[in-house]
C-alpha atoms as a PDB file:
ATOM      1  CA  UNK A   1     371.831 300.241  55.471  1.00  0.00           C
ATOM      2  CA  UNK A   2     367.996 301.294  54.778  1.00  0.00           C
ATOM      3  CA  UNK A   3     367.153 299.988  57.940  1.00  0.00           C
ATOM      4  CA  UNK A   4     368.773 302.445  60.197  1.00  0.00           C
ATOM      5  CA  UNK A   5     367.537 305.031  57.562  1.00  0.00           C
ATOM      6  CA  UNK A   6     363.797 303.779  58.206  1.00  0.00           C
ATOM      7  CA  UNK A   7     363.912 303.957  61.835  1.00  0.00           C
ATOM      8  CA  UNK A   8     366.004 307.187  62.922  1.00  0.00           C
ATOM      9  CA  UNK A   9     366.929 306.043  66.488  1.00  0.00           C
ATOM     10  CA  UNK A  10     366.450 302.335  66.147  1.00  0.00           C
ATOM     11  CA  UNK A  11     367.143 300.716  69.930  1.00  0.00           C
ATOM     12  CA  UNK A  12     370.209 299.233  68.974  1.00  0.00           C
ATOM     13  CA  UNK A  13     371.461 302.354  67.754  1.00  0.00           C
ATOM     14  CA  UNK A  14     370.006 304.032  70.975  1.00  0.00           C
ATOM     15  CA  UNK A  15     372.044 301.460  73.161  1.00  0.00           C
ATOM     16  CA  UNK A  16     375.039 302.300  71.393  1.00  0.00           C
ATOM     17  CA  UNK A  17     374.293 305.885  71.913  1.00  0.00           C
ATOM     18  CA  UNK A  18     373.455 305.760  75.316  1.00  0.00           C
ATOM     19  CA  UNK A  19     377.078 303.473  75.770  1.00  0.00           C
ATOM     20  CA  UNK A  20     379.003 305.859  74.312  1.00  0.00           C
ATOM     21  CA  UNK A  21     377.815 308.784  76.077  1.00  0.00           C
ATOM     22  CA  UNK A  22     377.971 307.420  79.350  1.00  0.00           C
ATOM     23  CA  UNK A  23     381.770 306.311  78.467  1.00  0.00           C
ATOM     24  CA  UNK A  24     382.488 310.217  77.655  1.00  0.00           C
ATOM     25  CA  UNK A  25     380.797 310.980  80.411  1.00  0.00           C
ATOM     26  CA  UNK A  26     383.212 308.466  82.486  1.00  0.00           C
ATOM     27  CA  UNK A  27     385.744 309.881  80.808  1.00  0.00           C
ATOM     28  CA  UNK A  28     385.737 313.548  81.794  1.00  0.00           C
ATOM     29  CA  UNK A  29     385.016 312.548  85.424  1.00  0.00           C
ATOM     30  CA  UNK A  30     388.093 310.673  85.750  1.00  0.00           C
ATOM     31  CA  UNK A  31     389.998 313.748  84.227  1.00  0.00           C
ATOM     32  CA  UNK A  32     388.813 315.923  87.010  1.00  0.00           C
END
């Protein structure tokens, strides 16, 4: 996909990012 390679942190792809780390971060709270 060139477009992601044209734009290295493209919002959507920021969004996802951001999702993701906040889930992990979610994650190892609820772990203790």
């Amino acid at each position: 996909n060139t477009h992601f390679k044209a734009e290295p942190m493209s919002a959507v792809q920021y969004d996802i990012y951001e999702a993701g780390g906040l889930f992990n971060y979610g994650k190892r709270i609820s772990k203790g």
